[in-house]
C-alpha atoms as a PDB file:
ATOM      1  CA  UNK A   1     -53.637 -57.082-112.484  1.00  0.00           C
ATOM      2  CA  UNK A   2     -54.006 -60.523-111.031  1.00  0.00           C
ATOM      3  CA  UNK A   3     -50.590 -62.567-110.701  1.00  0.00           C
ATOM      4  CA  UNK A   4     -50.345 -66.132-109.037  1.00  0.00           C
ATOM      5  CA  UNK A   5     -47.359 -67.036-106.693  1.00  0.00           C
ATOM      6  CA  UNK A   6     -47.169 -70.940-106.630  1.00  0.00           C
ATOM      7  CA  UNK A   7     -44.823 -72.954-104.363  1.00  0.00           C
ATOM      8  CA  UNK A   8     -43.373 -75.912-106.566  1.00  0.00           C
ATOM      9  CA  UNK A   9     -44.508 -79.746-105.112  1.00  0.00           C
ATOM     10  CA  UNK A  10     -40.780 -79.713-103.309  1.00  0.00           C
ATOM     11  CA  UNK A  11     -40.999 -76.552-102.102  1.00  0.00           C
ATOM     12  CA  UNK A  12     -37.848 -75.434-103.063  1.00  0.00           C
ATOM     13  CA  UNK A  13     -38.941 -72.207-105.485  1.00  0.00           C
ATOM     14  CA  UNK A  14     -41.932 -70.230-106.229  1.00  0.00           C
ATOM     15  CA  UNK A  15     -42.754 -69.159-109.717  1.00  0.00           C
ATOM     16  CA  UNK A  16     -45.257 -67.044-111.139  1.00  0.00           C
ATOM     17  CA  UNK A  17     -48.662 -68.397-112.382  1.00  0.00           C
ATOM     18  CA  UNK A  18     -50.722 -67.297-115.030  1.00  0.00           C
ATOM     19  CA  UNK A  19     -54.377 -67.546-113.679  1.00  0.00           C
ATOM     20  CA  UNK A  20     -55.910 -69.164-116.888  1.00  0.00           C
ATOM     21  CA  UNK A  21     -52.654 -72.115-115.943  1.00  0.00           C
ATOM     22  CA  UNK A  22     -53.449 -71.903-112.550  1.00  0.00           C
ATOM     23  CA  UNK A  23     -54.207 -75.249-110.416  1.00  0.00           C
ATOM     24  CA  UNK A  24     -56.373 -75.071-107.064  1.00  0.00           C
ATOM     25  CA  UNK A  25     -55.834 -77.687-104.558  1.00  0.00           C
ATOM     26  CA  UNK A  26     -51.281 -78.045-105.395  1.00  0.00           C
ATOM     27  CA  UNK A  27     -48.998 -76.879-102.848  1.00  0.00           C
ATOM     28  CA  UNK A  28     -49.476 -73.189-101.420  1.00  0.00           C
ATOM     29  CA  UNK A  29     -50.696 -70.372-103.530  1.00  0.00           C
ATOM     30  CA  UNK A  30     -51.048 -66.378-103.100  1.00  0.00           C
ATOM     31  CA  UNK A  31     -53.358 -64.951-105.800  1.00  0.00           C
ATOM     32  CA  UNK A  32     -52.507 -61.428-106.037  1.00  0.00           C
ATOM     33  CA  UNK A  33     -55.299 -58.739-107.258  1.00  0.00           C
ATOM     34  CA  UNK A  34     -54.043 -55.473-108.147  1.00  0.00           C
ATOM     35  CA  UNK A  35     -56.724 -53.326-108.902  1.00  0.00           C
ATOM     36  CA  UNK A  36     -58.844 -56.023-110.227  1.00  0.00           C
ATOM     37  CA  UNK A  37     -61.274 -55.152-112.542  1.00  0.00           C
ATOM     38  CA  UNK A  38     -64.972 -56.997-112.703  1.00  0.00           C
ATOM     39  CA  UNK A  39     -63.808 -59.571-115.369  1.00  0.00           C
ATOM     40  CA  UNK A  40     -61.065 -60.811-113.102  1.00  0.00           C
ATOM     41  CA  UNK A  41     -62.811 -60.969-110.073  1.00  0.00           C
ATOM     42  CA  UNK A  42     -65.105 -62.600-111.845  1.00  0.00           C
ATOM     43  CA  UNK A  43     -62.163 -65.619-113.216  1.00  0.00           C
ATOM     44  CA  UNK A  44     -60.366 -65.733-110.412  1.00  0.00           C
ATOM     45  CA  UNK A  45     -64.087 -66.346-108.349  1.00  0.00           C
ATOM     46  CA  UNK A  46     -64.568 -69.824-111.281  1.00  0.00           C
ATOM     47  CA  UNK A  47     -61.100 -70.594-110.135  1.00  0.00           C
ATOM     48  CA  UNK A  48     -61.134 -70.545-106.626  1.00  0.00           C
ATOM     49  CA  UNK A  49     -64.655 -70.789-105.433  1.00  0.00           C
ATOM     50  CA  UNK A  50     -64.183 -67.969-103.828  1.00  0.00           C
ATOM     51  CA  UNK A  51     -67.812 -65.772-104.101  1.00  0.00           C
ATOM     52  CA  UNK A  52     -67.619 -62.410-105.543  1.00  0.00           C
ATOM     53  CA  UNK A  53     -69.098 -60.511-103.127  1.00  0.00           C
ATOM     54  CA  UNK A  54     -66.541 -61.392-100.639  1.00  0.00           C
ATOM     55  CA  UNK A  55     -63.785 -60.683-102.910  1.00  0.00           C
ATOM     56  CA  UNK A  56     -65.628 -56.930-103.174  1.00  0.00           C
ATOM     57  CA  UNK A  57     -65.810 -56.263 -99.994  1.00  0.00           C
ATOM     58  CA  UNK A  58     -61.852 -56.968 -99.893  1.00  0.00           C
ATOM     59  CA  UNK A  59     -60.660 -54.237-102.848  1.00  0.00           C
ATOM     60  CA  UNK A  60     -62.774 -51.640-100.623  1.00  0.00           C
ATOM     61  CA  UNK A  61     -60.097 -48.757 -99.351  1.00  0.00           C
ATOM     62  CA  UNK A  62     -62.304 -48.772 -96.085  1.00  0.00           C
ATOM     63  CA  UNK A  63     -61.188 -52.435 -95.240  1.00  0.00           C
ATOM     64  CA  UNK A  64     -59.240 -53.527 -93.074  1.00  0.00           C
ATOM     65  CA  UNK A  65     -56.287 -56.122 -93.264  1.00  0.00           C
ATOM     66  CA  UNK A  66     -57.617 -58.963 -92.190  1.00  0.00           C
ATOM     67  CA  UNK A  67     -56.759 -63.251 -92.477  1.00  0.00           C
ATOM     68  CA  UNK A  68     -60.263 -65.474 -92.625  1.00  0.00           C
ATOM     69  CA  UNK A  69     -60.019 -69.111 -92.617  1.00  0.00           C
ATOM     70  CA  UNK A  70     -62.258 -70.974 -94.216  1.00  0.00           C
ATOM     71  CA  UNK A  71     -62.954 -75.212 -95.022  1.00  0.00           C
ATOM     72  CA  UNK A  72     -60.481 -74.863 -98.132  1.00  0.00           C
ATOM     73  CA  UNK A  73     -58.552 -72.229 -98.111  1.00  0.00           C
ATOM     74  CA  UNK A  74     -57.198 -68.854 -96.030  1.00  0.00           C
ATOM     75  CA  UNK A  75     -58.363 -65.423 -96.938  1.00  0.00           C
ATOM     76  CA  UNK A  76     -56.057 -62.674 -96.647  1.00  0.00           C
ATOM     77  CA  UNK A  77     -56.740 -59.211 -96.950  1.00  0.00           C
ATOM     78  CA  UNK A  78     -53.240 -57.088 -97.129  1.00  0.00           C
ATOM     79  CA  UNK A  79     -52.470 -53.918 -97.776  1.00  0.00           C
ATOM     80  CA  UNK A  80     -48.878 -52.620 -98.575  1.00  0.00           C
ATOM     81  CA  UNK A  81     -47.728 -49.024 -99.210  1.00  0.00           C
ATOM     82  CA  UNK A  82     -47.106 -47.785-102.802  1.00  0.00           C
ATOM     83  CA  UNK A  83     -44.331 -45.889-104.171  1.00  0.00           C
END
């Protein structure tokens, strides 16, 4: 499940995103990937940029949380507890 958090341009609310709607380059954004499958790695990789190898190497249980910064945006590899 992929869901988009964007920050509105006054930064007074956040709303959710549909990726397919989704704008690069606004205000701040958190793209979260739920158990992503291959197809939406694979649109959320033509929306960001983002390559898909390192977005594979992220959905691995083995890896660690991590933040990477890069020239246009910040990587950030979290993992929270499930219920």
């Amino acid at each position: 499940m992929i869901r988009v958090w964007d920050l509105s341009p006054d930064k007074k609310e956040v709303k959710i995103t549909p990726l397919d709607e989704y704008k690069p380059g606004g205000t701040l954004s958190w793209i979260d990937c739920y158990h992503p499958t291959q197809k939406e790695l694979e649109a959320v990789s033509a929306k960001t940029g983002i390559s898909i190898e390192e977005m594979h190497g992220s959905v691995s249980y083995m890896k660690r949380s991590q933040v990477a910064q890069h020239e246009h945006h910040a990587y950030i590899i979290f993992r929270g507890l499930c219920a």
